[in-house]
N, C-alpha and C. Protein backbone atom coordinates (compact mmCIF):
# COMPACT_ATOMS: atom_id res chain seq x y z
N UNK A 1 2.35 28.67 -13.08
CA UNK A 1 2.09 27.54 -12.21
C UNK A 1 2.60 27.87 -10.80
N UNK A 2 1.76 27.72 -9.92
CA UNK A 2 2.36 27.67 -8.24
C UNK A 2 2.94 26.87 -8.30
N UNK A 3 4.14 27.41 -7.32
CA UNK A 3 5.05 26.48 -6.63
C UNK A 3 5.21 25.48 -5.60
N UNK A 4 5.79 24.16 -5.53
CA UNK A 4 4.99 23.26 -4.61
C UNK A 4 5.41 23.91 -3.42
N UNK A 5 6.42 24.88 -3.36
CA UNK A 5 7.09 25.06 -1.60
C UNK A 5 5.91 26.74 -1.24
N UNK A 6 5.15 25.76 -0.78
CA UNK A 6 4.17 27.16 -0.45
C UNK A 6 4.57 27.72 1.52
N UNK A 7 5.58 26.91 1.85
CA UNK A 7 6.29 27.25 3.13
C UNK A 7 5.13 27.44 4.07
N UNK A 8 3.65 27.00 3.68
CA UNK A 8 2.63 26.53 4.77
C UNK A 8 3.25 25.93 5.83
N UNK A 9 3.99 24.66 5.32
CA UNK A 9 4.34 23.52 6.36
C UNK A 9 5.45 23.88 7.32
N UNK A 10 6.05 25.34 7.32
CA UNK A 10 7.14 25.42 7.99
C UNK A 10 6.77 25.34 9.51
N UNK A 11 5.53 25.06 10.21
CA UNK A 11 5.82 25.14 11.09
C UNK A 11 5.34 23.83 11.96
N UNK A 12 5.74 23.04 10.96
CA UNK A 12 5.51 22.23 11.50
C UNK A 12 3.91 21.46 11.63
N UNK A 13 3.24 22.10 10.08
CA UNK A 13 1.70 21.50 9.90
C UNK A 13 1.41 21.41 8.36
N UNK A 14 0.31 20.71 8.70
CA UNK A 14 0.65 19.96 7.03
C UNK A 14 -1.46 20.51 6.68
N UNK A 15 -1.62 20.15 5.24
CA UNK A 15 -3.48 20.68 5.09
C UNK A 15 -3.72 19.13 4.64
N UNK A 16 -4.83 18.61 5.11
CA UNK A 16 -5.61 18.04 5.03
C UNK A 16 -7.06 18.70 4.11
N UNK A 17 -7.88 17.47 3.60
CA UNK A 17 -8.79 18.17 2.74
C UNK A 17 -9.87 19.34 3.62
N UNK A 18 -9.68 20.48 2.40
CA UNK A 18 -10.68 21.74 3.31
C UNK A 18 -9.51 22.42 3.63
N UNK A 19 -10.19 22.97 4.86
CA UNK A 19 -8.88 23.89 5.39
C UNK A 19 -8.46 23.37 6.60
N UNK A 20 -8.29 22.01 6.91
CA UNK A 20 -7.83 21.14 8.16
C UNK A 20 -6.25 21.37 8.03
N UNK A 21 -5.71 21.71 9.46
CA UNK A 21 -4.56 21.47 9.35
C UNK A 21 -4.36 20.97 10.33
N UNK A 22 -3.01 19.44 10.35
CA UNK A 22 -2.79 19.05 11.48
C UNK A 22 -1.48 18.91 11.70
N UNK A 23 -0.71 18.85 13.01
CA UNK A 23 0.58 18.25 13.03
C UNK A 23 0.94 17.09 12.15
N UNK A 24 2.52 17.53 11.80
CA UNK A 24 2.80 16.79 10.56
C UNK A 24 3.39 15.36 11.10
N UNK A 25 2.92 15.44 12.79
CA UNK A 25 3.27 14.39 13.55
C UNK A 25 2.19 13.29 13.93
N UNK A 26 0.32 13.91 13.26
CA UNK A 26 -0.19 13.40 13.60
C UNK A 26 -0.59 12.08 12.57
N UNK A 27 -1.07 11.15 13.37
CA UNK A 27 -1.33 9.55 12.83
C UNK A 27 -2.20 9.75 11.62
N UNK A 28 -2.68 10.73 11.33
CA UNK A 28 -3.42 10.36 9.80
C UNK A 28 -2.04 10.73 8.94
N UNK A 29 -0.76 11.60 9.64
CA UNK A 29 -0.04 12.50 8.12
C UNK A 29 0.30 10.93 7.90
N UNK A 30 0.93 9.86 9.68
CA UNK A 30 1.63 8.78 9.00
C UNK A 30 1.07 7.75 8.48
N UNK A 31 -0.31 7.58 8.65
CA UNK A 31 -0.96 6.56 7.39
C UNK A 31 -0.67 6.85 6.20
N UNK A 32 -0.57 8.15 6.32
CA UNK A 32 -0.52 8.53 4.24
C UNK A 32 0.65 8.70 3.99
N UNK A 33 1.58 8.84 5.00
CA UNK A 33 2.88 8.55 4.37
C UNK A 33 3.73 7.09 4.57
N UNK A 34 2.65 6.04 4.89
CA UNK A 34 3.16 4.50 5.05
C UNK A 34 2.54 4.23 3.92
N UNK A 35 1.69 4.87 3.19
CA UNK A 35 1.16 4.63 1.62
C UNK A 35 1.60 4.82 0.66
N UNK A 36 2.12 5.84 0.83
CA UNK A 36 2.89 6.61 -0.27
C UNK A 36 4.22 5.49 -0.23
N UNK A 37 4.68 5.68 0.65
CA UNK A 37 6.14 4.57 0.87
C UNK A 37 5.89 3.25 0.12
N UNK A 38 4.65 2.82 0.91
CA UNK A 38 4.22 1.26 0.11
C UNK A 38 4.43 1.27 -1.29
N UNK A 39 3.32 2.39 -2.15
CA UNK A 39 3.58 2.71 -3.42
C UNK A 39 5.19 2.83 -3.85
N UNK A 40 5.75 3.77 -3.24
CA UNK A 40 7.25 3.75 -3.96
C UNK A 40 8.09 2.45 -3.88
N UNK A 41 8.02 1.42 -2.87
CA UNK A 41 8.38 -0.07 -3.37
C UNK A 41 7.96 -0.56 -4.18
N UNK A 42 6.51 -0.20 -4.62
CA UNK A 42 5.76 -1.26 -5.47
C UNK A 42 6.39 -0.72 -6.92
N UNK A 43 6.50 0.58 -7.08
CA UNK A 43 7.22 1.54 -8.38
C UNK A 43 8.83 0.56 -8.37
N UNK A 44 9.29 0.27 -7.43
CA UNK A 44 10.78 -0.49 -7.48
C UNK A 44 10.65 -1.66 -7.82
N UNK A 45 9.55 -2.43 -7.51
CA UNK A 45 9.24 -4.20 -7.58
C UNK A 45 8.97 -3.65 -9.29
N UNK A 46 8.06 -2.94 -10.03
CA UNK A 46 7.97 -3.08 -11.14
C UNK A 46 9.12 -2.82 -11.93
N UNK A 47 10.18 -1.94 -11.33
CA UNK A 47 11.30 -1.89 -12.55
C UNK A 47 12.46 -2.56 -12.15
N UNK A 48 12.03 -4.02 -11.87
CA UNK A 48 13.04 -5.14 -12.08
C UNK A 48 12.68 -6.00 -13.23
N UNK A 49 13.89 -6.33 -13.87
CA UNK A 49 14.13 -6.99 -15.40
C UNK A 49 12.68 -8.25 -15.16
N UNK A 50 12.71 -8.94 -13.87
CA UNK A 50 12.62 -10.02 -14.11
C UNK A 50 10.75 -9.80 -13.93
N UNK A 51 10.19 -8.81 -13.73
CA UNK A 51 9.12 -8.32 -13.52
C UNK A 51 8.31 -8.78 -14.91
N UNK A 52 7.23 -9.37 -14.64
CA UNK A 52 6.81 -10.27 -15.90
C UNK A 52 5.42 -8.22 -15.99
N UNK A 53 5.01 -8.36 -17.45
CA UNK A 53 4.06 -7.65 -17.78
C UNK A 53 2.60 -7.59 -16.64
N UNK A 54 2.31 -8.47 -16.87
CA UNK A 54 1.01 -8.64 -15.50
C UNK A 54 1.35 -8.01 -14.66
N UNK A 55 2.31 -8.51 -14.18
CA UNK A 55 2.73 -8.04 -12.70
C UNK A 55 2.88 -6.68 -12.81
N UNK A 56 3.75 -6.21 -13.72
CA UNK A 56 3.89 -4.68 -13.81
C UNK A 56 2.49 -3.79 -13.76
N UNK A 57 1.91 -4.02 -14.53
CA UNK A 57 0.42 -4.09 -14.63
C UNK A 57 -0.74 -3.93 -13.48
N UNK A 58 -0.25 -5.43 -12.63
CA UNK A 58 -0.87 -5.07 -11.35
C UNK A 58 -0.46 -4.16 -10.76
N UNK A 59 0.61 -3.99 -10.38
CA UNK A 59 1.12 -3.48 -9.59
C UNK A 59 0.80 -1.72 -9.70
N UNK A 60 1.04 -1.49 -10.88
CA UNK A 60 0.45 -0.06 -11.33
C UNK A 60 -0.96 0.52 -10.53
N UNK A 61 -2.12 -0.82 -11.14
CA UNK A 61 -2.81 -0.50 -10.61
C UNK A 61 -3.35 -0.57 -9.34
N UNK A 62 -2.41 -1.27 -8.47
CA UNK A 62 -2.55 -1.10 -6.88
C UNK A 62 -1.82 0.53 -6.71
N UNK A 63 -1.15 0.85 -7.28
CA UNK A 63 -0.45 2.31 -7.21
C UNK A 63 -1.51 3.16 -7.43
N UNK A 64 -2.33 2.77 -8.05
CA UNK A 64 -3.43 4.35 -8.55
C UNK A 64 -4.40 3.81 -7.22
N UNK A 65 -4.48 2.84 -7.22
CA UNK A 65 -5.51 2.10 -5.83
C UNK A 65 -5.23 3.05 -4.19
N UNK A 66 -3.98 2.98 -4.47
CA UNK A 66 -3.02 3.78 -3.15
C UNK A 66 -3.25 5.47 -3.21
N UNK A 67 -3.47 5.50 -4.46
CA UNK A 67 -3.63 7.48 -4.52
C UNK A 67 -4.65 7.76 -3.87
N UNK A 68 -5.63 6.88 -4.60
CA UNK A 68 -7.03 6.88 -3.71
C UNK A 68 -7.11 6.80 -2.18
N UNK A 69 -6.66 5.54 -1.46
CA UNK A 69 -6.48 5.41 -0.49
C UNK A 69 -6.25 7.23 0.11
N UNK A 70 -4.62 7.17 -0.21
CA UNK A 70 -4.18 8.32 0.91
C UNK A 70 -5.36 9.54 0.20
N UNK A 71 -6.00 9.86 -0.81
CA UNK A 71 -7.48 10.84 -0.83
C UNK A 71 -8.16 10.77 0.18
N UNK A 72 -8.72 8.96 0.07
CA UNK A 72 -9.33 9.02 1.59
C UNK A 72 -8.75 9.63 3.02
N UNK A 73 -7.57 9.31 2.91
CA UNK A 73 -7.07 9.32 4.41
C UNK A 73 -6.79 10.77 4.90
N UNK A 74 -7.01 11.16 3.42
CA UNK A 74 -6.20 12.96 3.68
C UNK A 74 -7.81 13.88 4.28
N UNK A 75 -8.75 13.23 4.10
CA UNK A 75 -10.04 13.58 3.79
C UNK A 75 -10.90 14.05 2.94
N UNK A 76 -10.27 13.61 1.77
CA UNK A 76 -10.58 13.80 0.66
C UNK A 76 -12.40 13.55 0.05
N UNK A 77 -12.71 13.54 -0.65
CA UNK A 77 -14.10 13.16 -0.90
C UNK A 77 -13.93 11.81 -1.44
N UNK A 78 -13.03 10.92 -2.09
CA UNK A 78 -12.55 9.72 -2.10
C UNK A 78 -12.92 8.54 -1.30
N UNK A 79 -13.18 7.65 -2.31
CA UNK A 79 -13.42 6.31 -1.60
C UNK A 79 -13.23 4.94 -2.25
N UNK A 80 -12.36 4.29 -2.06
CA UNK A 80 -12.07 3.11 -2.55
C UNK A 80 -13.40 2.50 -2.81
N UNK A 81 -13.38 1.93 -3.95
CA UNK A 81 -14.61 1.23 -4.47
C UNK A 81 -14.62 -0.29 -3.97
N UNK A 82 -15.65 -0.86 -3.33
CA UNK A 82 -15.62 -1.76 -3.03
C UNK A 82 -14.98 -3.16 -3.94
N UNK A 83 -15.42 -2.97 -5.17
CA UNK A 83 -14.76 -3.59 -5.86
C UNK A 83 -12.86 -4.14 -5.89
N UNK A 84 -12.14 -2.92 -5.80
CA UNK A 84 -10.73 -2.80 -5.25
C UNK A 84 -10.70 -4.23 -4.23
N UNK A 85 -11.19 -4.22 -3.43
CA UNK A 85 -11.21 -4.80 -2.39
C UNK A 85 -11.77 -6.57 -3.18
N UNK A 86 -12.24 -6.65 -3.95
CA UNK A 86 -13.04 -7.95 -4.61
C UNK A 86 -11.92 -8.17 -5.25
N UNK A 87 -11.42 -7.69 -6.28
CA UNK A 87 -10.27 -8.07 -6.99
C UNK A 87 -9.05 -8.31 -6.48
N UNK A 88 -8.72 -7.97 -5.10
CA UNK A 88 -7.38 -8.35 -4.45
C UNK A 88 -7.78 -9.69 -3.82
N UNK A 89 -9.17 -9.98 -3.40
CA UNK A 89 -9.77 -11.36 -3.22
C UNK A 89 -9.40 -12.43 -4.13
N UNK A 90 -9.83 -12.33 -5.15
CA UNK A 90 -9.94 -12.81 -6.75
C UNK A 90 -8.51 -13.32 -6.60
N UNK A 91 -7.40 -12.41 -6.62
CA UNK A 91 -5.54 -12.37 -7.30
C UNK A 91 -5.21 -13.10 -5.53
N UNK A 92 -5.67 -13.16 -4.85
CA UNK A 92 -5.42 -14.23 -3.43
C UNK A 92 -5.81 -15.65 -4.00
N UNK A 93 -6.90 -15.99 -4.62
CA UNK A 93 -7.53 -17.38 -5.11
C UNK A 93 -6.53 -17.80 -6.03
N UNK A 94 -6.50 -16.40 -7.11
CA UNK A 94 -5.50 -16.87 -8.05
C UNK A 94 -4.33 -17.52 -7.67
N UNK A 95 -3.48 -16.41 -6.98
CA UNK A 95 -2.00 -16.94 -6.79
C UNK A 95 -1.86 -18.35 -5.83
N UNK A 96 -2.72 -18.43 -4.62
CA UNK A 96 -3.06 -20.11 -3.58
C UNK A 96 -3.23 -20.86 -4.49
N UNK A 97 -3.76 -21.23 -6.06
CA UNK A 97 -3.74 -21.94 -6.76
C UNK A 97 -2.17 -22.46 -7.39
N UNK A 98 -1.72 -21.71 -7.45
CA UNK A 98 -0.36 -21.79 -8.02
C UNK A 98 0.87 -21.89 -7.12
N UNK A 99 0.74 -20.95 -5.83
CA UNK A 99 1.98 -20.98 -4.76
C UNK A 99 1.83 -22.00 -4.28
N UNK A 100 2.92 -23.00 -3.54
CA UNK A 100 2.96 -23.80 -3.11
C UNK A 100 2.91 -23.76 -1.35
N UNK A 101 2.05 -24.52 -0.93
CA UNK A 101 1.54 -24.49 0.45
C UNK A 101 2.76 -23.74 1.41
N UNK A 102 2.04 -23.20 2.42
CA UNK A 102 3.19 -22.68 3.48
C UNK A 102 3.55 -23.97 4.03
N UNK A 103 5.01 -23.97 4.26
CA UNK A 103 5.29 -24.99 5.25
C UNK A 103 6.32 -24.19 6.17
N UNK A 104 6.86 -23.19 5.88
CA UNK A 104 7.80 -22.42 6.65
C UNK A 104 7.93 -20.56 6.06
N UNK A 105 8.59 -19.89 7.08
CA UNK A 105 8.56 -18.72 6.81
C UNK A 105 9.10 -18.49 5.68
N UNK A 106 9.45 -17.51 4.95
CA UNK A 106 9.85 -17.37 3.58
C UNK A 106 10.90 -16.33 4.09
N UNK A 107 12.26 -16.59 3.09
CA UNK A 107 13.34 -15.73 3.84
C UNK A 107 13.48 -14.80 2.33
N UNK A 108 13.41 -13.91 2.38
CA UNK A 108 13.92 -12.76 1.48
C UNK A 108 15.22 -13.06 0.95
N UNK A 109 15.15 -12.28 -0.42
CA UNK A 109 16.68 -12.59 -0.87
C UNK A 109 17.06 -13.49 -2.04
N UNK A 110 16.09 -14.94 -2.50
CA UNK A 110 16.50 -15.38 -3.58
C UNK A 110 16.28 -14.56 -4.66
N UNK A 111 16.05 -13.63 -5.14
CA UNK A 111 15.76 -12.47 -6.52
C UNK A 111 15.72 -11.08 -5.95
N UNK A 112 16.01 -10.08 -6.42
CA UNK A 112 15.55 -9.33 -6.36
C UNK A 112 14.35 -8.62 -5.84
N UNK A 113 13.69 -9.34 -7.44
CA UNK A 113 11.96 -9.16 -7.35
C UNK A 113 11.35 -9.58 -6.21
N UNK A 114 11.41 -10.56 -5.70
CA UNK A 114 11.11 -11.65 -4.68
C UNK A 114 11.43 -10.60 -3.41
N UNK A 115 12.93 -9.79 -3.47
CA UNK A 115 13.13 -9.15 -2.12
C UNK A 115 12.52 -7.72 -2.25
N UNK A 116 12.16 -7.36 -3.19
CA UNK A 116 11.15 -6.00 -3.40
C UNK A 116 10.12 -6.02 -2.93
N UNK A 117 9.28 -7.15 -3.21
CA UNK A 117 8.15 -7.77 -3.17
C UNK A 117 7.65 -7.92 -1.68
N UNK A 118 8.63 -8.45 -0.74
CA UNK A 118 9.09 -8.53 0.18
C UNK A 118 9.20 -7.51 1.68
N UNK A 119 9.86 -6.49 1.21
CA UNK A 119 10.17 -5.30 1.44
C UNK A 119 8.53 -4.23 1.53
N UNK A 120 7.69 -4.57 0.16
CA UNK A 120 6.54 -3.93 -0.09
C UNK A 120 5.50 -4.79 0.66
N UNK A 121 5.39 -6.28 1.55
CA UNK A 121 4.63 -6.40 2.58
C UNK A 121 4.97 -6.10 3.57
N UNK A 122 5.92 -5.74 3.75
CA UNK A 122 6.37 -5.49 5.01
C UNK A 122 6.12 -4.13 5.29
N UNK A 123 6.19 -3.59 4.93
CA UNK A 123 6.31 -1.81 4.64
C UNK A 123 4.28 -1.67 4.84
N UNK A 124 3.76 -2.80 3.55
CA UNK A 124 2.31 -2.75 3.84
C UNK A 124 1.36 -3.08 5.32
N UNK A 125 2.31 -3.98 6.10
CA UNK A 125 1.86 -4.61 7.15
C UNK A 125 1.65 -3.32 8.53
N UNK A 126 3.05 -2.81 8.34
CA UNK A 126 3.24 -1.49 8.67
C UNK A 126 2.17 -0.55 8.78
N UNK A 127 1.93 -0.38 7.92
CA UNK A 127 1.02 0.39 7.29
C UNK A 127 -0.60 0.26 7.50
N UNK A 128 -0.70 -1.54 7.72
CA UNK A 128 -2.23 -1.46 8.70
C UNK A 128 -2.02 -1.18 9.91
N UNK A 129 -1.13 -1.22 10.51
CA UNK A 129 -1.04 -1.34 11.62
C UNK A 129 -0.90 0.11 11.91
N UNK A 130 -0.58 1.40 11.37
CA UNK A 130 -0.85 2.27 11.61
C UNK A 130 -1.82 2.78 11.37
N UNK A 131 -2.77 2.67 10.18
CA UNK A 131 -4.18 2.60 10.02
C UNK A 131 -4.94 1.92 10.82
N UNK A 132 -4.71 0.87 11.49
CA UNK A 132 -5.77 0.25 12.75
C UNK A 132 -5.96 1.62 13.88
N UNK A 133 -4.13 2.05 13.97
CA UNK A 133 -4.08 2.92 15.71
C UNK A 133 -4.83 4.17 15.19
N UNK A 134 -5.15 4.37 13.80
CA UNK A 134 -5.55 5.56 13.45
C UNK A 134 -7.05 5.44 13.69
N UNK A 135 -7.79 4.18 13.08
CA UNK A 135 -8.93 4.20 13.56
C UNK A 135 -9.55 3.68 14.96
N UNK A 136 -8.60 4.10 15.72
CA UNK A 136 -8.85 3.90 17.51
C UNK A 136 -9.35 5.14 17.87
N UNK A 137 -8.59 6.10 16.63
CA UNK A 137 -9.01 7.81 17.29
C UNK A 137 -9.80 8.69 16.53
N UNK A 138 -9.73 7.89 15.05
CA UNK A 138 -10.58 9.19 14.34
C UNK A 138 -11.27 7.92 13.25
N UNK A 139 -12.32 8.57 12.62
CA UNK A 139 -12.97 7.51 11.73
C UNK A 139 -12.01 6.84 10.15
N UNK A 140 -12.08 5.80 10.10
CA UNK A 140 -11.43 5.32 9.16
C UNK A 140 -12.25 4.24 8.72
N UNK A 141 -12.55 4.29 6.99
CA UNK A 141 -13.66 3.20 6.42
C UNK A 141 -13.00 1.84 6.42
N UNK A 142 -13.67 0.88 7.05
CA UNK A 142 -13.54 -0.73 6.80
C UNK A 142 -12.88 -0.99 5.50
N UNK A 143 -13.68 -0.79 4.33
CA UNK A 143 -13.01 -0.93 3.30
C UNK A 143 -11.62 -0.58 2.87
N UNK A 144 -11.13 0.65 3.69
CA UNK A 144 -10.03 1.05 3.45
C UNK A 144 -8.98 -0.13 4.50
N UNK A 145 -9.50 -0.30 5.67
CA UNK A 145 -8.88 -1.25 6.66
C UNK A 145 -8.38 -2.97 5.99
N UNK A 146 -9.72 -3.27 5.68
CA UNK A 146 -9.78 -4.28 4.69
C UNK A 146 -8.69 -4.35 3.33
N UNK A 147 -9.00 -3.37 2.65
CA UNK A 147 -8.23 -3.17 1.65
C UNK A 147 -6.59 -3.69 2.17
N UNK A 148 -5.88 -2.51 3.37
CA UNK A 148 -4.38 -2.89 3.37
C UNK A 148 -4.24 -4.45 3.69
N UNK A 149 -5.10 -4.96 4.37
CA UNK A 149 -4.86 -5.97 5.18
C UNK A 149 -4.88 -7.22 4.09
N UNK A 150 -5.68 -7.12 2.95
CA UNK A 150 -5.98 -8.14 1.99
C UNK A 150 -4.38 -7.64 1.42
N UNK A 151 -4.05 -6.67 0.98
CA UNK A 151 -2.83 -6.27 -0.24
C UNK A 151 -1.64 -7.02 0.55
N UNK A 152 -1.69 -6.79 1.63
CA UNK A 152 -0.45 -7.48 2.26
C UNK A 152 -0.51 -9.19 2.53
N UNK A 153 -1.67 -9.74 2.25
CA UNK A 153 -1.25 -10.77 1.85
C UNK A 153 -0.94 -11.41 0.51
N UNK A 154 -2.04 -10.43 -0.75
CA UNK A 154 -1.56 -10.85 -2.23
C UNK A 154 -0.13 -10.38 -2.06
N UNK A 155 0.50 -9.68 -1.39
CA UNK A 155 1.96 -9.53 -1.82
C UNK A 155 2.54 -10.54 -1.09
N UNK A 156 2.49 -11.12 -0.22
CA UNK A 156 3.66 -12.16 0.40
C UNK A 156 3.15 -13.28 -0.69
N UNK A 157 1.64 -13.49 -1.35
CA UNK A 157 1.81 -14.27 -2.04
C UNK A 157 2.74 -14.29 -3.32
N UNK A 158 2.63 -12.97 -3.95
CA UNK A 158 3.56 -12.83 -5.09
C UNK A 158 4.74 -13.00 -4.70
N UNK A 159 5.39 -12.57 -3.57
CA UNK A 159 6.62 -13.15 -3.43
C UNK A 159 7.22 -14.08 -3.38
N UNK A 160 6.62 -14.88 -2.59
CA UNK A 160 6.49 -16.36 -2.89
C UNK A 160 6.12 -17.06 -4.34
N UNK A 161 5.32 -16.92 -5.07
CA UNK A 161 5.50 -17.12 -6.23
C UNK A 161 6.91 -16.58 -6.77
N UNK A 162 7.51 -15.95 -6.61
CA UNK A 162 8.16 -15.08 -7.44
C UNK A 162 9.65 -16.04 -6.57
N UNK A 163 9.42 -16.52 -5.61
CA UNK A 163 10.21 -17.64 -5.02
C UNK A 163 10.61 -18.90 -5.40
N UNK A 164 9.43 -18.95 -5.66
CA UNK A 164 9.48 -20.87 -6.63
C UNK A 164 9.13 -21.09 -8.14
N UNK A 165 9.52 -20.08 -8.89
CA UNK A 165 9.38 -19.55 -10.24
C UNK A 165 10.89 -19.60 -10.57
């Protein structure tokens, strides 16, 4: 088996799909590494006690959702299926049925889960917002744009649920 330290990157460049290489400073490495990050909160929100099955569940599969993503972003032949994008619609209807109306900001901190949860929109919000500046300069699919922008609100919703629960 090759080794992952192939010391390509020592100088400061990273491969993109093909034989693209770019600074490991440039705005696509940090979309895919505000994804990857997102994912590793969402891996922390699931291994809290109070993490009901579903949720674990979802959450997984927004994680394999995210592999995809950074495929796309790396330039991969990858593409979020439009669908992805329907079902985070769907779990928005769901949870507004159940969360209780905004009337004020939501402060982090009553649970854990709740401050994981928390932590993982914030980190996601991040994360469009570096995907927007990315598609100022190089092409980036709607769906993928769409996609962060919907996830970061099913997550402030789960948090909030996960608030008044």
């Amino acid at each position: 088996m090759a080794s992952i330290s192939t010391r390509t990157g020592d100088a400061g460049t990273t491969g993109l799909g093909g034989a693209r290489r770019v600074p490991k400073t440039h705005p696509r490495i940090d979309a895919i590494g505000c994804v990857d990050e997102l994912s590793a909160h969402l891996g922390t929100a699931k291994t809290e006690p109070a993490a009901s099955e579903e949720l674990k569940n979802f959450l997984h599969e927004i994680q394999l959702e995210l592999i995809t993503l950074m495929g796309e972003l790396a330039d991969k032949a990858t593409e979020l299926p439009a669908s992805a994008l329907a079902r985070l619609d769907e779990k928005v209807k769901t949870l507004e049925a159940v969360v209780p109306p905004f009337k004020t900001w939501a402060i982090s901190g009553t649970s854990p889960l709740q401050a994981r949860l928390h932590v993982a929109r914030t980190v996601c919000r991040r994360t469009e917002r570096v995907v927007v500046s990315l598609a100022e300069i190089e092409p980036v699919s709607e769906n993928l744009r769409r996609y962060v922008n919907r996830l970061s609100d099913v997550l402030w919703l789960l948090a909030r649920k996960e608030e008044n629960e």
